[in-house]
C-alpha atoms as a PDB file:
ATOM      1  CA  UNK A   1     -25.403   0.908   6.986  1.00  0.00           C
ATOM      2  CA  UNK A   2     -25.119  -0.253   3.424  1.00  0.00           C
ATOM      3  CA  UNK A   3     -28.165  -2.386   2.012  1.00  0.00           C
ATOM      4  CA  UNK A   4     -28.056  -4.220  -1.107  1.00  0.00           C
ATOM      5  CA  UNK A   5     -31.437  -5.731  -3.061  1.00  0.00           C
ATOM      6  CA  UNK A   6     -32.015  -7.236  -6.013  1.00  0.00           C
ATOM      7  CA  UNK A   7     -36.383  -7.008  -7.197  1.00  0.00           C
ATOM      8  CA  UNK A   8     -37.842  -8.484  -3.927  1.00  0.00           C
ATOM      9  CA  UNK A   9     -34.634  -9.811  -2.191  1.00  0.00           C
ATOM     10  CA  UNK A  10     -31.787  -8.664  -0.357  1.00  0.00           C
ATOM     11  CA  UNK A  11     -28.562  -9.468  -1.330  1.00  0.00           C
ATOM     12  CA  UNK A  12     -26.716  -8.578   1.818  1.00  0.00           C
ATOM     13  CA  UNK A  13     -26.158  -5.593   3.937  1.00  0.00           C
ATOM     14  CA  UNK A  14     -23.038  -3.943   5.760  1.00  0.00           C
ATOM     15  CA  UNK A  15     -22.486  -2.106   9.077  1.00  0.00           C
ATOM     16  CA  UNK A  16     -19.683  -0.154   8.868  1.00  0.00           C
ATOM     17  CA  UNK A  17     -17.653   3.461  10.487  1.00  0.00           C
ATOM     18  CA  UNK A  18     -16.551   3.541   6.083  1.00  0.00           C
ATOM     19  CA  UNK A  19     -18.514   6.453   4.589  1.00  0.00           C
ATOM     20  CA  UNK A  20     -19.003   6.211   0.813  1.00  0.00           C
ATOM     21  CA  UNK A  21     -16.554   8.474  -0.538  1.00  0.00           C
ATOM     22  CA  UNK A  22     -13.200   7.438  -1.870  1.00  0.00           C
ATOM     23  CA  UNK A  23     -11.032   8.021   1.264  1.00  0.00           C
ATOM     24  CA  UNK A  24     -13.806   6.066   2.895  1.00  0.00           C
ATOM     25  CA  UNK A  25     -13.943   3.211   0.507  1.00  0.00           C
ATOM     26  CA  UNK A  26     -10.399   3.244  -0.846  1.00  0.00           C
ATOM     27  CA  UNK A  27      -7.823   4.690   1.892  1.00  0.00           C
ATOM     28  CA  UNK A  28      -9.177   5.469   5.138  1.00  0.00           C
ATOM     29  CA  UNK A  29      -8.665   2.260   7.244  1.00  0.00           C
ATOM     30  CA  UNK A  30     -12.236   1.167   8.627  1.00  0.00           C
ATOM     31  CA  UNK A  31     -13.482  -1.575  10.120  1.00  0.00           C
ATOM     32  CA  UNK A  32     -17.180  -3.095   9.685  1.00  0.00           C
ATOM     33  CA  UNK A  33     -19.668  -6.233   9.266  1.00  0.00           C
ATOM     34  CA  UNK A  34     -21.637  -8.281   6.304  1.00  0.00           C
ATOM     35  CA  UNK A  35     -24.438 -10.460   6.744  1.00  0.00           C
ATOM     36  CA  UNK A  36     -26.766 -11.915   4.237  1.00  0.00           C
ATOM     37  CA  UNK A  37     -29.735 -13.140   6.473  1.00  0.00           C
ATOM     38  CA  UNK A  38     -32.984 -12.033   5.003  1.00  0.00           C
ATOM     39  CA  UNK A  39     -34.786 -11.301   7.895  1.00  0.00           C
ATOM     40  CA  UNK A  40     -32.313  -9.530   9.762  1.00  0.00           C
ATOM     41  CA  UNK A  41     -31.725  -7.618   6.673  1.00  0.00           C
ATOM     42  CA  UNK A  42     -35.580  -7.036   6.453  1.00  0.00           C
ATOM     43  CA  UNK A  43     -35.956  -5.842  10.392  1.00  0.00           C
ATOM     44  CA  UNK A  44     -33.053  -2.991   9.636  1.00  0.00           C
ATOM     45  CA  UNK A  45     -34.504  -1.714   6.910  1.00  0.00           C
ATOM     46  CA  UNK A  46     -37.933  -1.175   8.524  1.00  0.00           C
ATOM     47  CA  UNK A  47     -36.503   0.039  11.631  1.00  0.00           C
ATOM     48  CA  UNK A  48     -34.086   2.784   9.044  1.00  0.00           C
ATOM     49  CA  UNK A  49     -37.335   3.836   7.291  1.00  0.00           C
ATOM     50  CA  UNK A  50     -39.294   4.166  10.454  1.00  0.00           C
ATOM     51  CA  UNK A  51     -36.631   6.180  12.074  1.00  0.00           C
ATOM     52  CA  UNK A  52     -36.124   8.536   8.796  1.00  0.00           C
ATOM     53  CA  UNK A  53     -39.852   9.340   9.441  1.00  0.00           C
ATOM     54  CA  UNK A  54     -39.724  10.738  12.913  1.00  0.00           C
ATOM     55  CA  UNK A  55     -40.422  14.292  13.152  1.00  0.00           C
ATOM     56  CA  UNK A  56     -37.633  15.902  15.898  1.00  0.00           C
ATOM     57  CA  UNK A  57     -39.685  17.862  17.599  1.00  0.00           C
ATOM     58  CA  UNK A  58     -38.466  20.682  20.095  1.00  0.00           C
ATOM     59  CA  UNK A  59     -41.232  18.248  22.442  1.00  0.00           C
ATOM     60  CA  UNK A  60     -39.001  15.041  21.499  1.00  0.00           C
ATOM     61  CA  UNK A  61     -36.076  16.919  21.836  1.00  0.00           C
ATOM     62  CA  UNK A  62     -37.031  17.830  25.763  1.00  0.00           C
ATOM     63  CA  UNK A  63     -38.839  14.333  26.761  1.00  0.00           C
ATOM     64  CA  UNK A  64     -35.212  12.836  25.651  1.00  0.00           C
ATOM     65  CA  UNK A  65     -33.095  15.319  27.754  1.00  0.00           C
ATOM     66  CA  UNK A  66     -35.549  14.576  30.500  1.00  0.00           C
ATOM     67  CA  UNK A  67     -35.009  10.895  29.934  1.00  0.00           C
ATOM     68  CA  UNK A  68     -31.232  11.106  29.644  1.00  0.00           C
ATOM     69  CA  UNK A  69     -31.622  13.178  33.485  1.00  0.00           C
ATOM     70  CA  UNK A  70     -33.567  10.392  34.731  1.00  0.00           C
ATOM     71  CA  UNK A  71     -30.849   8.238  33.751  1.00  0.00           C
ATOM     72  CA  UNK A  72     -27.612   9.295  34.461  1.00  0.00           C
ATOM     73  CA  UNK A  73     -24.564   7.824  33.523  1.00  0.00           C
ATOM     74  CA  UNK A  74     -23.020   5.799  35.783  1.00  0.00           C
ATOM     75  CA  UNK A  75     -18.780   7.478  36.945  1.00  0.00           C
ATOM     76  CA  UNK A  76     -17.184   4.255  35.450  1.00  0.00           C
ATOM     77  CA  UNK A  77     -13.597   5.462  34.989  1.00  0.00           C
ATOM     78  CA  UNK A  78     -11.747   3.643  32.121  1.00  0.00           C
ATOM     79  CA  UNK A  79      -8.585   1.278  32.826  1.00  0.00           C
ATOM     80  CA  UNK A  80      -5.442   3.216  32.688  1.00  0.00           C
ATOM     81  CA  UNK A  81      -2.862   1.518  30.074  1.00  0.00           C
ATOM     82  CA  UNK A  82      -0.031   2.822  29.511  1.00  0.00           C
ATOM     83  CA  UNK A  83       0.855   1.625  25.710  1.00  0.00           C
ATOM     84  CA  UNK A  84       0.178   3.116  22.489  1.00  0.00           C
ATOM     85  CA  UNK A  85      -1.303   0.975  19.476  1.00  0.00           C
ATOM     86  CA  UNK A  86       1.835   1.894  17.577  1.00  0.00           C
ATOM     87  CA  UNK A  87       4.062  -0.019  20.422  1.00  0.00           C
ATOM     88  CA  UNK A  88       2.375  -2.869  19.469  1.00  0.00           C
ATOM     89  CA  UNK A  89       3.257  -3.050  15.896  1.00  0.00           C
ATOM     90  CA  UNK A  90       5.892  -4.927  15.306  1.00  0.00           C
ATOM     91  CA  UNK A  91       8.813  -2.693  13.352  1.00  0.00           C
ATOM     92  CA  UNK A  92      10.204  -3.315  10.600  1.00  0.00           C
ATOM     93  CA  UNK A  93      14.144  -4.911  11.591  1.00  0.00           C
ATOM     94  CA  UNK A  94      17.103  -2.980   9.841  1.00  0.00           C
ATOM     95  CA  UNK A  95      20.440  -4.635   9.161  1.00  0.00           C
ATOM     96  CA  UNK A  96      22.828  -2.172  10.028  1.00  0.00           C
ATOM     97  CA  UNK A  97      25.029  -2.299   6.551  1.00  0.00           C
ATOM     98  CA  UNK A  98      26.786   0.307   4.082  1.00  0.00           C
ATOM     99  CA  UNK A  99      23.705  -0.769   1.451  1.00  0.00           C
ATOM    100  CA  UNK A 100      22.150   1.975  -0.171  1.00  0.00           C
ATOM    101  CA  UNK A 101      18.441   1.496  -1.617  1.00  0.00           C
ATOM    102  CA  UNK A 102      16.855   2.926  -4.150  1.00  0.00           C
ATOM    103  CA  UNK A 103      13.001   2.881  -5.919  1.00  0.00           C
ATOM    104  CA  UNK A 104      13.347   2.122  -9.638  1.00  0.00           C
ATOM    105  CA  UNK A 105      10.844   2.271 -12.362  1.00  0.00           C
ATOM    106  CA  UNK A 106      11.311   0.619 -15.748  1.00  0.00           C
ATOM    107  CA  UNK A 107       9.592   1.120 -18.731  1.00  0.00           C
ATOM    108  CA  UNK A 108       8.017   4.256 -20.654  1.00  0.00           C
ATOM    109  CA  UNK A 109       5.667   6.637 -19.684  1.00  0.00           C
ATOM    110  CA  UNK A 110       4.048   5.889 -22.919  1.00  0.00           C
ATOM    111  CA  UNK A 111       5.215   2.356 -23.292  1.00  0.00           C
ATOM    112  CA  UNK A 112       5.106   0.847 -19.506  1.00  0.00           C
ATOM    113  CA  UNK A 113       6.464  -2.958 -19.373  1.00  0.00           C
ATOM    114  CA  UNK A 114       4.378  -5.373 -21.152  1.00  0.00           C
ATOM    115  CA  UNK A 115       2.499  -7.959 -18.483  1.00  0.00           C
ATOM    116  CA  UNK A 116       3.868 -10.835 -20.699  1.00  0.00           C
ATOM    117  CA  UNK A 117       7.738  -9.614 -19.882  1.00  0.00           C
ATOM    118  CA  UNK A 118       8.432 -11.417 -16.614  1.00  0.00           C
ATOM    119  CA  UNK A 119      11.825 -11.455 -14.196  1.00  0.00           C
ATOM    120  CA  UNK A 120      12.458 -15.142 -13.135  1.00  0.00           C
ATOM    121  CA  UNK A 121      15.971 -15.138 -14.358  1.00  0.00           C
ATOM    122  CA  UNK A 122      19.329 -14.622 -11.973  1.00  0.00           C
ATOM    123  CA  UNK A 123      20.553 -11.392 -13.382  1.00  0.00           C
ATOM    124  CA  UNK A 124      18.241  -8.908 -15.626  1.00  0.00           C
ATOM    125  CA  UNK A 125      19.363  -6.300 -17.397  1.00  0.00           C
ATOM    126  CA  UNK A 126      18.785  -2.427 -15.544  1.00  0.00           C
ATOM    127  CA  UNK A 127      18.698   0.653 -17.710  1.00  0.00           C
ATOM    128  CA  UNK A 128      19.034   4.082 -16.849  1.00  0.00           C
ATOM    129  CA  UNK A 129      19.213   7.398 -18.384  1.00  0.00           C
ATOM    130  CA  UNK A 130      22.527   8.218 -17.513  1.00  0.00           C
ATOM    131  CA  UNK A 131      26.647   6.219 -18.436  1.00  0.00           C
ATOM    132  CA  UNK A 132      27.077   5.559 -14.632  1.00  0.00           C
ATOM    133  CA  UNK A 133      23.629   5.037 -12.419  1.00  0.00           C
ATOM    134  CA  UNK A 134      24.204   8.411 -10.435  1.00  0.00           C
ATOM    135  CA  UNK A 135      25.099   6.774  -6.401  1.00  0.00           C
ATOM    136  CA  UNK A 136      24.741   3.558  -6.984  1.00  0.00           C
ATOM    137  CA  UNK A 137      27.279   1.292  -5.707  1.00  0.00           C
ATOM    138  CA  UNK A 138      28.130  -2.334  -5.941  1.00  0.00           C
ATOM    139  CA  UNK A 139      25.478  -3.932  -3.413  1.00  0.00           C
ATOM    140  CA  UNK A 140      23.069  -1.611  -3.662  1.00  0.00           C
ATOM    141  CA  UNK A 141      19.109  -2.893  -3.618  1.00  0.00           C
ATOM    142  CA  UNK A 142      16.855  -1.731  -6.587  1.00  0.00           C
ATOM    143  CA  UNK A 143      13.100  -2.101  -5.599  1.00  0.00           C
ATOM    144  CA  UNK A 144      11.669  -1.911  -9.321  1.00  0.00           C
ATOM    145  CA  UNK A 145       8.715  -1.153 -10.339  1.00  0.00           C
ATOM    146  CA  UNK A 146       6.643  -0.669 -13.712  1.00  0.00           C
ATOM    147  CA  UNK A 147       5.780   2.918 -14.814  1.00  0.00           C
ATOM    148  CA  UNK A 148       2.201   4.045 -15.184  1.00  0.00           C
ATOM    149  CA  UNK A 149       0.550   1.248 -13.342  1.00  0.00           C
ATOM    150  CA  UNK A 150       3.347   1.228 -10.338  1.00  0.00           C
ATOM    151  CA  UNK A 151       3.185  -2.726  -9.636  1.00  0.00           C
ATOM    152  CA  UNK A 152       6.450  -3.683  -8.012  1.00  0.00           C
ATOM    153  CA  UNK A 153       8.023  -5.965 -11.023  1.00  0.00           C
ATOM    154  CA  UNK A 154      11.156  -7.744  -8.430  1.00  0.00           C
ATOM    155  CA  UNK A 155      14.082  -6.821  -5.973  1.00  0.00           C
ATOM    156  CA  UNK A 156      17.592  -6.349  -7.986  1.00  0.00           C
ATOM    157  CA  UNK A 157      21.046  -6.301  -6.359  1.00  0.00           C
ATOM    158  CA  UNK A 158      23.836  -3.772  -8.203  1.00  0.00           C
ATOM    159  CA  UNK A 159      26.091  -6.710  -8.543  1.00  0.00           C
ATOM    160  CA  UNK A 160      26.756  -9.022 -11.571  1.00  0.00           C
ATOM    161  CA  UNK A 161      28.182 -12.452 -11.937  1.00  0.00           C
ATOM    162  CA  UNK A 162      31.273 -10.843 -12.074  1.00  0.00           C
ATOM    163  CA  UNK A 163      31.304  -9.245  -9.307  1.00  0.00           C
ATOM    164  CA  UNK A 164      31.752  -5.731 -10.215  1.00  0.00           C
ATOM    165  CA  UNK A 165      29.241  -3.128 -11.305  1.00  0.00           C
ATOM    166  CA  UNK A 166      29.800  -2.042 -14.375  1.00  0.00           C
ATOM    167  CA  UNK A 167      27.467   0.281 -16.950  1.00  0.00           C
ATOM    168  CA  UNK A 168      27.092  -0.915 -20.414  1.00  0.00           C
ATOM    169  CA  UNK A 169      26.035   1.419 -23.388  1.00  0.00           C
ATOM    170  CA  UNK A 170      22.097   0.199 -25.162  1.00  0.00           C
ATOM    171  CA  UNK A 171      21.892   1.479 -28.550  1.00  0.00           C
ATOM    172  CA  UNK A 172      18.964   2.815 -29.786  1.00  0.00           C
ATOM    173  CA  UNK A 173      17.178   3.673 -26.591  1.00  0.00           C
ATOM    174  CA  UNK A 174      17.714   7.807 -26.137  1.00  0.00           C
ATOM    175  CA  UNK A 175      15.532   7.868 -22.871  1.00  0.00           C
ATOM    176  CA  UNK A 176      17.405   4.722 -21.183  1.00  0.00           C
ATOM    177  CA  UNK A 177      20.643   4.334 -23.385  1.00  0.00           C
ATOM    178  CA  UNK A 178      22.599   2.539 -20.500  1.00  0.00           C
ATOM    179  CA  UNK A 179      22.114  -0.355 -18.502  1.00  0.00           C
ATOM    180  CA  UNK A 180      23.917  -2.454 -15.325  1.00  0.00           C
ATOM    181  CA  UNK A 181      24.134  -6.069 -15.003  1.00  0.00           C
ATOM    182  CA  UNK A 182      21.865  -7.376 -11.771  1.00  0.00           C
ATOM    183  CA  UNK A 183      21.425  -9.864  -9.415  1.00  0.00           C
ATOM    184  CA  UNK A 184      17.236 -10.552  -8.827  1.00  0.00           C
ATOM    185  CA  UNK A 185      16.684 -11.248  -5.364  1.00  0.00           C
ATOM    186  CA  UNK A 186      13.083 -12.333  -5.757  1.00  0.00           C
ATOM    187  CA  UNK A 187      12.773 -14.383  -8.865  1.00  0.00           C
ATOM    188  CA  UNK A 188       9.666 -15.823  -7.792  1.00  0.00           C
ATOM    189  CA  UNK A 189       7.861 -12.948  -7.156  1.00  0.00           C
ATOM    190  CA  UNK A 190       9.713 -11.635 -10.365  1.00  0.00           C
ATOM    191  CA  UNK A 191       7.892 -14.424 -12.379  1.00  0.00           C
ATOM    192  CA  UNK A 192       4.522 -13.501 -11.064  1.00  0.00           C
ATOM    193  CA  UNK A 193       4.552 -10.311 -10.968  1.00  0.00           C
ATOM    194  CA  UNK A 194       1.630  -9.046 -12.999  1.00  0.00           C
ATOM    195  CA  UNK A 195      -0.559 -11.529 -11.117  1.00  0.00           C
ATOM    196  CA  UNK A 196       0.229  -9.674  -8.119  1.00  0.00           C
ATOM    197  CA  UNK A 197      -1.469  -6.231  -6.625  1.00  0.00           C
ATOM    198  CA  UNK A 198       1.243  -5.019  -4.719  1.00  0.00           C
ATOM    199  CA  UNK A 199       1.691  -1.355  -6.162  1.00  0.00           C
ATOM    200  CA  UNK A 200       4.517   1.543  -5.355  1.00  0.00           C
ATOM    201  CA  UNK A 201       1.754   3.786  -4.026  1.00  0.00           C
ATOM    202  CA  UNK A 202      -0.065   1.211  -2.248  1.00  0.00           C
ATOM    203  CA  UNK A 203       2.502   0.347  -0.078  1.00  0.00           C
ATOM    204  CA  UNK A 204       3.669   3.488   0.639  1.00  0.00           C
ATOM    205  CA  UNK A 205       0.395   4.016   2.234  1.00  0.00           C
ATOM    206  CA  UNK A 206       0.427   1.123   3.923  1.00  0.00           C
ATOM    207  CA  UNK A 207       3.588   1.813   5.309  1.00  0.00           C
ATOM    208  CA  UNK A 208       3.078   5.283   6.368  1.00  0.00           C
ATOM    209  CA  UNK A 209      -0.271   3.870   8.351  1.00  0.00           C
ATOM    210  CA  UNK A 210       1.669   1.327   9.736  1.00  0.00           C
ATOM    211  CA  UNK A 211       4.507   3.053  10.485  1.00  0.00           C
ATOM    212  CA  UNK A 212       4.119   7.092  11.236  1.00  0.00           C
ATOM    213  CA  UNK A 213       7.313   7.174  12.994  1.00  0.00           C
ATOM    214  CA  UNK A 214       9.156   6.105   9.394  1.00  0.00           C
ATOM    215  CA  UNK A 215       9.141   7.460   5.903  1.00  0.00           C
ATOM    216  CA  UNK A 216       9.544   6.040   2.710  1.00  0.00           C
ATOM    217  CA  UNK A 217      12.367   8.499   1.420  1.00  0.00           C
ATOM    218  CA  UNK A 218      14.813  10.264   3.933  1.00  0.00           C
ATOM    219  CA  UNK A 219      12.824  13.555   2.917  1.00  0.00           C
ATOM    220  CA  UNK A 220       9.160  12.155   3.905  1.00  0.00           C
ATOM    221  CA  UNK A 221       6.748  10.392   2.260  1.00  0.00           C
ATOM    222  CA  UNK A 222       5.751  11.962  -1.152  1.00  0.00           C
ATOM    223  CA  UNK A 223       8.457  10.963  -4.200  1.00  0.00           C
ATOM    224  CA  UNK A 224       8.520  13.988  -5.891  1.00  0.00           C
ATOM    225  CA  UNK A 225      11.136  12.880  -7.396  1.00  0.00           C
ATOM    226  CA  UNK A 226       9.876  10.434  -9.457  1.00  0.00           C
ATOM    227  CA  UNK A 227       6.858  12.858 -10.813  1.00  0.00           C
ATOM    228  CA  UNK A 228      10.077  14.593 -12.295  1.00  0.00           C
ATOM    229  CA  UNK A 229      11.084  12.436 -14.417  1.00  0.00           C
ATOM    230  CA  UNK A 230      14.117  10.657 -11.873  1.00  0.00           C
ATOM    231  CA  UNK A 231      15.237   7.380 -13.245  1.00  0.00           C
ATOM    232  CA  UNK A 232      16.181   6.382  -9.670  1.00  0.00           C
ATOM    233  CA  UNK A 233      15.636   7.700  -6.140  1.00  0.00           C
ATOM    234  CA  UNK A 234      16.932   6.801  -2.819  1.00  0.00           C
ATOM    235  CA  UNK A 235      14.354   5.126  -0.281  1.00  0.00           C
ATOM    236  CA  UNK A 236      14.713   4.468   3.601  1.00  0.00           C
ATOM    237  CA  UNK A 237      16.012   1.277   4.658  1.00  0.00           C
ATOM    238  CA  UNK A 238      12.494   0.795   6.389  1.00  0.00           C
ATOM    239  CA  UNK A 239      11.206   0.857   3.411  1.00  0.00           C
ATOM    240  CA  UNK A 240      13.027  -1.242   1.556  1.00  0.00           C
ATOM    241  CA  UNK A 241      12.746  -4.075   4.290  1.00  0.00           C
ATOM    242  CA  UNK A 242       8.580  -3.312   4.646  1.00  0.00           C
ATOM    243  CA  UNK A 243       8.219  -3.960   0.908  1.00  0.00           C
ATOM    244  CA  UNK A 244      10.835  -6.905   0.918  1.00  0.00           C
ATOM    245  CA  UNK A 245       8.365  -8.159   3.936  1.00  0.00           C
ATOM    246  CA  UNK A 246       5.522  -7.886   1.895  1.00  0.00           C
ATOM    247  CA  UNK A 247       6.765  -9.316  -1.357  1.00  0.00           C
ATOM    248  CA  UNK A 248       7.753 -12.333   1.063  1.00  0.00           C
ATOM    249  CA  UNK A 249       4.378 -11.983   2.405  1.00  0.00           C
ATOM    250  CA  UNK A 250       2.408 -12.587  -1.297  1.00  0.00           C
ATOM    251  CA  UNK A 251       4.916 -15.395  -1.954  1.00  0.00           C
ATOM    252  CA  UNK A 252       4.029 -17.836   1.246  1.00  0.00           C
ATOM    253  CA  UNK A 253       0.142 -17.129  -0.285  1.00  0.00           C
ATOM    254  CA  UNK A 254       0.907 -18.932  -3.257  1.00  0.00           C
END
């Protein structure tokens, strides 16, 4: 129980399984209550202070055991269902195609994209470190997302206007000196996208809670490969369709 008060009032109270630590607060998925009534507010806190006070005797210690004897339990035997919670999430549905996807991060570690550089237009420009993006083919879905702060930036398609995919030299940029020609799939989103809180490592959480019998790359969970420096790194199709859900998700909120 969490009590907040301000000089003589109370400014609203929670009862909650969340302990105050950062799993607790931050990843840990709990469930509790807020109310802001004064009085009910007032009647917990004298009952937690009178309580705190009690001296556990080995005497109160006995008279409860004695009590709890007294008072047995009744043999209530609880219903017999035979479904997990899991079984009643709803899973993610996968197309069954040839498509490849991959997680993508643009920008520098020490100059991430700007918040004022949006992707609203048809086809944006993709850069990478190497001539030819290393297994990416024509059709292929890019989930990009900004480096250092991990917000997903838009949804690309390897595929130009012209149908083809095709690498293209960028002078003057030695950590990303090539780029590809692609197709943005969420434009809205795209436009929006530092308004939104919808982060690489956030949803890989939420995925992984959501769905334990998935992972986020075909090795697991944990993208190593990005902590070494990868410029792109293949993700499960579940994946890809969970965030593609969830970008779709943010967009019906507008």
């Amino acid at each position: 129980m969490y009590i907040g008060k301000r000089d003589s009032n109370y400014t609203g109270a929670i009862v909650t399984s969340a302990n105050f630590t950062d799993n607790g607060l931050e990843n840990n998925h709990e469930w509790g209550i807020f109310f802001n009534d004064q009085k009910e507010i007032s009647n917990m806190h004298q009952q937690i202070v009178k309580d705190a006070s009690l001296e556990l005797t080995e005497k109160a210690l006995m008279k409860m055991k004695q009590w709890i004897d007294d008072n047995p339990k009744e043999d209530v035997k609880p219903p017999t269902i035979d479904v997990s919670f899991i079984d009643m999430i709803e899973k993610p549905t996968i197309k069954v195609t040839g498509i490849t996807y991959w997680l993508k991060p643009l920008g520098k570690s020490p100059q991430p994209v700007p918040p004022t550089k949006l992707f609203g237009n048809s086809e944006h420009q993709i850069t990478f470190s190497t001539k030819k993006p290393s297994g990416i083919a024509e059709g292929d879905i890019l989930i990009a997302y900004s480096v250092v702060s991990q917000h997903l930036i838009s949804v690309f398609e390897a595929t130009d206007r012209r149908g083809r995919l095709t690498s293209f030299a960028k002078p003057g940029d030695e950590q990303w000196p090539n780029y590809i020609w692609c197709k943005n799939l969420t434009r809205e989103y795209g436009l929006q996208w530092p308004l939104k809180n919808l982060t690489l490592i956030d949803l890989r959480t939420e995925f992984a809670r959501c769905y334990p019998q998935c992972t986020v790359v075909p090795s697991g969970n944990k993208l190593n490969g990005m902590q070494w420096g990868a410029d792109h790194i293949k993700c499960t199709p579940e994946f890809a369709e969970f965030v593609l859900m969830r970008i779709k998700e943010e967009s019906k909120n507008e």
